[in-house]
Structure formats: structure tokens, C-alpha cells
N, C-alpha and C. Protein backbone atom coordinates (compact mmCIF):
# COMPACT_ATOMS: atom_id res chain seq x y z
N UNK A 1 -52.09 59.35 18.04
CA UNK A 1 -51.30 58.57 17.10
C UNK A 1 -50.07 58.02 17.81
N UNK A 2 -50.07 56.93 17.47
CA UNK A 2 -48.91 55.74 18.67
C UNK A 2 -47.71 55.14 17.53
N UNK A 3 -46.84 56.39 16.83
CA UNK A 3 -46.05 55.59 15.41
C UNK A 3 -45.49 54.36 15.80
N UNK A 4 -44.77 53.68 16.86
CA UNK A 4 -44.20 52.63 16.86
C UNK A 4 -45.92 51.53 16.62
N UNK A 5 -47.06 52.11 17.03
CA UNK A 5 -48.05 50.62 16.50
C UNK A 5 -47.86 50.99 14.81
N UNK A 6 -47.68 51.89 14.03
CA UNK A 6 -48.43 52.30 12.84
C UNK A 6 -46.88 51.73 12.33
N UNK A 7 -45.70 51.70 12.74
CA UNK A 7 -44.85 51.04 11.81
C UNK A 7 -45.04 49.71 12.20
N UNK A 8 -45.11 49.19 12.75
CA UNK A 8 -45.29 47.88 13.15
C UNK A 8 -46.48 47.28 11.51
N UNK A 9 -47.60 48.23 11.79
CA UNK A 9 -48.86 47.72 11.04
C UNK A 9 -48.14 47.73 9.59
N UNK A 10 -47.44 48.85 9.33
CA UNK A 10 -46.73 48.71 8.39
C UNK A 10 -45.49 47.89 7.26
N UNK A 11 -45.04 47.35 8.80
CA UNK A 11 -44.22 46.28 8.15
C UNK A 11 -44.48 44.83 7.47
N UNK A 12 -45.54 44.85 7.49
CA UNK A 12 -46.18 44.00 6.56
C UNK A 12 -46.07 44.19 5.42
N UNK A 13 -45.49 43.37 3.80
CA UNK A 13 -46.30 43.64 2.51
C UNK A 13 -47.86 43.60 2.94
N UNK A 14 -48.91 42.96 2.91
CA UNK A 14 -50.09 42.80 2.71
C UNK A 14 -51.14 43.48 3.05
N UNK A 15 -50.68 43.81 4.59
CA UNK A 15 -51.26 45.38 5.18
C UNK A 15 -51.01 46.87 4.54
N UNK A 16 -49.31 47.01 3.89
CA UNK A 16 -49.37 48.05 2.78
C UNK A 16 -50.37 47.63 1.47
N UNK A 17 -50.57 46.35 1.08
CA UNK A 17 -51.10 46.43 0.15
C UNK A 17 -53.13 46.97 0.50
N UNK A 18 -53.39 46.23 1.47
CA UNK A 18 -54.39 46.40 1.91
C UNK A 18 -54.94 47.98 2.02
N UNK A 19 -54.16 48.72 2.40
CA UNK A 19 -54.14 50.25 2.82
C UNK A 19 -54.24 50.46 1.23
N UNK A 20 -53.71 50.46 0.01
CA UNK A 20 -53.32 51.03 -0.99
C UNK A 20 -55.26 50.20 -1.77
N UNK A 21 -55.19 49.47 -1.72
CA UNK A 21 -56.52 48.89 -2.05
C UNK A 21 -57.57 49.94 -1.41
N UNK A 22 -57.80 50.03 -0.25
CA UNK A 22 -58.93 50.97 0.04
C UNK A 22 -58.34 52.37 -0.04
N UNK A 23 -57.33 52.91 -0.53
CA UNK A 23 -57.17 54.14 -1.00
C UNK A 23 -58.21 54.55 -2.12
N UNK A 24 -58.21 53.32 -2.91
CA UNK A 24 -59.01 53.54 -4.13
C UNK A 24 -60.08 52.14 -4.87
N UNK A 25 -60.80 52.25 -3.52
CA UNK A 25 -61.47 50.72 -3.21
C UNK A 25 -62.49 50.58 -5.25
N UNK A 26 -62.53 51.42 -5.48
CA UNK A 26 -62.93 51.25 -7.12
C UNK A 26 -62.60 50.88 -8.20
N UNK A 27 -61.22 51.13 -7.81
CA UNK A 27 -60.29 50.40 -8.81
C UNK A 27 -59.80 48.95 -8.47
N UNK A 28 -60.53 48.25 -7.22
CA UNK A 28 -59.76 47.04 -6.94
C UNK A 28 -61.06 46.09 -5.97
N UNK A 29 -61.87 46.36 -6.26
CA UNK A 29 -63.22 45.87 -5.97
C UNK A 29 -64.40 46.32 -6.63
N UNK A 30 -65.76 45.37 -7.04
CA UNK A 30 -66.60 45.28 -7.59
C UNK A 30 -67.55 45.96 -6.50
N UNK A 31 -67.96 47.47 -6.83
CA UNK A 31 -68.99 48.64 -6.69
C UNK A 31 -70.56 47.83 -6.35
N UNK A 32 -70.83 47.06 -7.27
CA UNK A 32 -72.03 46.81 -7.65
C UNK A 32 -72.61 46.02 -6.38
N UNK A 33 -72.34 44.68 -5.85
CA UNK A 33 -72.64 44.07 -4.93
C UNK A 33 -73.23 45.09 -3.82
N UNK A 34 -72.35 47.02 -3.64
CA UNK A 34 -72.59 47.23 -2.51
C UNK A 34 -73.85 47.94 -3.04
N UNK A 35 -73.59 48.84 -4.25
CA UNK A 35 -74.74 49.48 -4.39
C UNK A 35 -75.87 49.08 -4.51
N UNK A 36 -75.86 47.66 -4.48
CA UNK A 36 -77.39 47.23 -4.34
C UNK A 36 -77.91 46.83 -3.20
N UNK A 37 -76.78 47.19 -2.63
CA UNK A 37 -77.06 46.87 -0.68
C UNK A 37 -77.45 48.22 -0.38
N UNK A 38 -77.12 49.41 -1.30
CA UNK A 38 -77.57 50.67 -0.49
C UNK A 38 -76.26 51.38 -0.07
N UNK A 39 -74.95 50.41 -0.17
CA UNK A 39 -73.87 50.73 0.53
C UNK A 39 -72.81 51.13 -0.51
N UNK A 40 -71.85 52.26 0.18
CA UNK A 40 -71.44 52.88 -1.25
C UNK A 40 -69.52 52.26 -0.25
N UNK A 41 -68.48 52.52 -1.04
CA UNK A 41 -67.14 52.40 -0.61
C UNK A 41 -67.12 53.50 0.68
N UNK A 42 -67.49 54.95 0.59
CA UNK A 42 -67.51 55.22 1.59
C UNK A 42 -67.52 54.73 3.31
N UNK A 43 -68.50 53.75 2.99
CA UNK A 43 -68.59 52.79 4.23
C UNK A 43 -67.19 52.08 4.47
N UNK A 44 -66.95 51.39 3.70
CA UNK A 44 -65.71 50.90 3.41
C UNK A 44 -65.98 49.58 2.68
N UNK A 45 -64.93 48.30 2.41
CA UNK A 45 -64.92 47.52 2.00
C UNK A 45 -64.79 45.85 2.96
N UNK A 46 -66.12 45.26 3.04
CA UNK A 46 -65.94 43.82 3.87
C UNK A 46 -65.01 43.14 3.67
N UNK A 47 -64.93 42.65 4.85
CA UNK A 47 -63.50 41.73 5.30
C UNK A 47 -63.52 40.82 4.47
N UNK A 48 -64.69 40.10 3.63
CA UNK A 48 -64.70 38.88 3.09
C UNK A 48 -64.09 39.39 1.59
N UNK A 49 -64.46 40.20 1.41
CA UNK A 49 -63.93 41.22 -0.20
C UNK A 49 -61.76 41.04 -0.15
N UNK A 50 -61.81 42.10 0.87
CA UNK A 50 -60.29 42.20 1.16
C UNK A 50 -59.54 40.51 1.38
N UNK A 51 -60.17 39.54 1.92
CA UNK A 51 -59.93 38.33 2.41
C UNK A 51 -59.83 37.53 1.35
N UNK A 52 -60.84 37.64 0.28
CA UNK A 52 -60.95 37.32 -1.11
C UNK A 52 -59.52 37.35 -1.75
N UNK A 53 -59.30 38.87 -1.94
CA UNK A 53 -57.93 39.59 -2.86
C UNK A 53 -57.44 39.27 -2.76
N UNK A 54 -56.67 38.88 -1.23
CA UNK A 54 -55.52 38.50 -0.93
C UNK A 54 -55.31 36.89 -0.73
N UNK A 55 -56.48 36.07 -0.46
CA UNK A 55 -56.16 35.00 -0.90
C UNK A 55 -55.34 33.98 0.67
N UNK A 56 -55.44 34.98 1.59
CA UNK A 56 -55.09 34.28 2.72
C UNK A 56 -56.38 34.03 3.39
N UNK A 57 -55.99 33.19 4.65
CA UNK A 57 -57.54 32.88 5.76
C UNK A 57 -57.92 34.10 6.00
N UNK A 58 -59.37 33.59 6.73
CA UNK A 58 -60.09 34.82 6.63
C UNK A 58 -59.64 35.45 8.26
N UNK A 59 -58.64 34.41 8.89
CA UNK A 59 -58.81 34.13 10.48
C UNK A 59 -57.26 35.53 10.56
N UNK A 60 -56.23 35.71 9.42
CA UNK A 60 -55.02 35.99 9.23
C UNK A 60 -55.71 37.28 8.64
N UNK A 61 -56.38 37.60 7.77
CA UNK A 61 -56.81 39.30 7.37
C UNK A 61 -57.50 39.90 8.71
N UNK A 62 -58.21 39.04 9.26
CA UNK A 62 -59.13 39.37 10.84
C UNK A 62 -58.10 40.11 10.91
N UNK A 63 -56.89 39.59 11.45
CA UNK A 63 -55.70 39.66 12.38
C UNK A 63 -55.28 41.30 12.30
N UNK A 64 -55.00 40.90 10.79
CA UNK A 64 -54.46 42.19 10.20
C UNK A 64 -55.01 43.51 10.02
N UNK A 65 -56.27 43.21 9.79
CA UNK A 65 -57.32 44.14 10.10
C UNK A 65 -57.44 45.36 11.49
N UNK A 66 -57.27 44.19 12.04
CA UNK A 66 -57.28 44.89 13.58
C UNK A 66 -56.15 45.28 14.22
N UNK A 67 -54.63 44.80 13.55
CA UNK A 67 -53.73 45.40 13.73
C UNK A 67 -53.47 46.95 13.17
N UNK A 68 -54.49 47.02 11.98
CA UNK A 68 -54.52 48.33 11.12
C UNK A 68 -55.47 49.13 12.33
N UNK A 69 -56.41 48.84 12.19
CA UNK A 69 -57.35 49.39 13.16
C UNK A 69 -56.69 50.11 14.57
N UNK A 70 -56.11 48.72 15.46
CA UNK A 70 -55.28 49.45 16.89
C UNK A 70 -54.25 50.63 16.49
N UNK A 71 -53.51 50.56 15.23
CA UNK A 71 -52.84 51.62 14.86
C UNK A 71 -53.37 52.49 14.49
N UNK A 72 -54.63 52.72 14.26
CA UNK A 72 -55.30 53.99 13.92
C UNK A 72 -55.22 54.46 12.30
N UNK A 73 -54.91 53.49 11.66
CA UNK A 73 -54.84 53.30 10.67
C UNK A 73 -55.80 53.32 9.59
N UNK A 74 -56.97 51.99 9.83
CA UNK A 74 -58.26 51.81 9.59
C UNK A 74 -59.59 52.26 10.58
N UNK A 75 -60.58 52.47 9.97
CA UNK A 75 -61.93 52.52 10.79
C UNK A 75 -62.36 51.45 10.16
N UNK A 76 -63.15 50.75 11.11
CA UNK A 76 -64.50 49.78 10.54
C UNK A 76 -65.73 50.38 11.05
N UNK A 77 -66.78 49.70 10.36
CA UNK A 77 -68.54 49.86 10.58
C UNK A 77 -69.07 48.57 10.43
N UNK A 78 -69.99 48.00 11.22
CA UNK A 78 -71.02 47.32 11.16
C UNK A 78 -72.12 47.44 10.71
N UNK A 79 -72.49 46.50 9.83
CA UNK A 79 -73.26 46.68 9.22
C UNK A 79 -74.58 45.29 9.04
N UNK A 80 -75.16 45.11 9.93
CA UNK A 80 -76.10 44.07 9.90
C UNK A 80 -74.46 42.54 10.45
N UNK A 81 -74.34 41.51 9.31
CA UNK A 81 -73.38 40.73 10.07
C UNK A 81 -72.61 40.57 9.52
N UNK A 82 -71.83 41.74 8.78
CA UNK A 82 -70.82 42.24 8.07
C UNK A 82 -69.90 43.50 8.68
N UNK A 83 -68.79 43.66 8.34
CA UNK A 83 -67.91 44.56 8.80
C UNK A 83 -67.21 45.03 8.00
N UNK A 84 -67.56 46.38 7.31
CA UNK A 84 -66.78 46.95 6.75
C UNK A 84 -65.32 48.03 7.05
N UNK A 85 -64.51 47.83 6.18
CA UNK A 85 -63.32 48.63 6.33
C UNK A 85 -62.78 50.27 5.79
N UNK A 86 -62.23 51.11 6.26
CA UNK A 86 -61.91 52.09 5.27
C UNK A 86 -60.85 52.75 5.98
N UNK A 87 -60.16 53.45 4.87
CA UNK A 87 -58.69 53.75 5.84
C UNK A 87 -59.30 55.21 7.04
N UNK A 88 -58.43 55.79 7.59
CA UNK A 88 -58.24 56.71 8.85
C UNK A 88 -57.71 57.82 8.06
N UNK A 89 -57.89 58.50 7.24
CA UNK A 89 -56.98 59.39 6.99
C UNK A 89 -56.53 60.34 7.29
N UNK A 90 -56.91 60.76 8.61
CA UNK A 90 -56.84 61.70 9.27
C UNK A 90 -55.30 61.36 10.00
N UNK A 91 -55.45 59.95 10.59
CA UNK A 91 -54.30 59.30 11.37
C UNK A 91 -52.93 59.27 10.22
N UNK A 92 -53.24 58.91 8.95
CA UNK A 92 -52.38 58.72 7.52
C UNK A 92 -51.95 59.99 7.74
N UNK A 93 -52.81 61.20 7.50
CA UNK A 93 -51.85 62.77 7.30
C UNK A 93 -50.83 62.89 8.36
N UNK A 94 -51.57 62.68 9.58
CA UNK A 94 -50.93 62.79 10.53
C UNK A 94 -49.44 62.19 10.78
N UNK A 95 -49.70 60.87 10.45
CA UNK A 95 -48.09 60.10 10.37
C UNK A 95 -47.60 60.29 9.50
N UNK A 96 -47.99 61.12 8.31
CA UNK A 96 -47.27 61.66 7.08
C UNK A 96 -46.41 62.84 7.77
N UNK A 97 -47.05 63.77 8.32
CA UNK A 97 -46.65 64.61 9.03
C UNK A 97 -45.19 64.48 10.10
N UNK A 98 -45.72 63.68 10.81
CA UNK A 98 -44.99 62.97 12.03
C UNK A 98 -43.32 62.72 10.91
N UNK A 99 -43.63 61.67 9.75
CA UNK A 99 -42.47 61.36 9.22
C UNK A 99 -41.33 62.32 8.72
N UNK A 100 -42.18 63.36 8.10
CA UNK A 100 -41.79 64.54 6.87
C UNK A 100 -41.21 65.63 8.78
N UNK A 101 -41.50 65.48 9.55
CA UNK A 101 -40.78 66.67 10.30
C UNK A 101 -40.18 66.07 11.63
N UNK A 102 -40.19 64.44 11.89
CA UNK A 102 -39.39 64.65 12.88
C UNK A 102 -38.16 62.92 12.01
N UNK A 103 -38.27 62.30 11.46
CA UNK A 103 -37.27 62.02 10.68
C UNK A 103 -36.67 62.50 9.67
């Protein structure tokens, strides 16, 4: 865990919002599309979904995506010629951690 990338990823509104969206990808995306792919949120949620929400290019969520990602933030999966997203939460406790005992 590298906190100066994970505040960085953080200082974004859209990337916090993004993170808070796949906290609870059910309450803020339509289930159905995946389950009939076979694919549950677990996997996570496609870039074109998240890209949708937010209403920016798809070239600017890429961006952001992978800024979440280098911070250890997000995992993605491939999936045929789709790419799904889901948070790291392992890396989240961790920088929860990091915050709560050394600031």
C-alpha cells in the first residue's frame, strides 16, 4: 500500500463517488443485465455502467479507473471484451488502518 497514490486517487469527487457506488453496486446499478450474463456484482461493475452514471467520456473514467486500480484501490476482471470493476478492500482496511494510527 503506497498512501501518497491512494490520496492522490482520492482527491477526486468522482473517484470518491465511484468507490462509494461499488461499495454497494445494488443499490446504484441494474443487477439484471449481469445476471443474465451469468455475472453477479461480485465480479464487479463494467466500465461502460460506471461511465454511464457519471456521465463523463468513457476515455476520462478509463483514466480514473486505473488511477483507482495503481492505488490499489480497485481490482478489475476481464471478461470476454468487457472489464469489470470492484473495490480492493483489503487495500481500503488497510488505509483505514494506516489513517486511524499513524495520523
Amino acid at each position: 500500500m503506497e498512501p501518497s497514490l491512494i490520496y492522490k486517487a482520492l482527491s477526486n469527487e468522482t473517484r470518491q463517488q465511484i468507490l462509494l457506488w461499488l461499495k454497494n453496486p445494488e443499490k446504484y446499478f441494474d443487477e439484471e443485465p449481469y445476471l443474465q450474463q451469468g455475472i453477479s456484482f461480485q465480479v464487479g461493475v463494467c466500465v461502460g455502467e460506471i461511465q454511464l452514471k457519471t456521465g463523463l467520456a468513457q476515455s476520462v473514467i478509463s483514466s480514473y479507473l486505473l488511477t483507482m486500480k495503481k492505488a490499489g484501490l480497485l481490482e478489475s476482471e476481464r471478461i470476454g471484451k468487457w472489464t469489470y470493476y470492484r473495490r480492493n478492500e483489503k487495500t481500503i482496511q488497510e488505509f483505514a488502518e494506516y489513517v486511524q494510527k499513524e495520523l
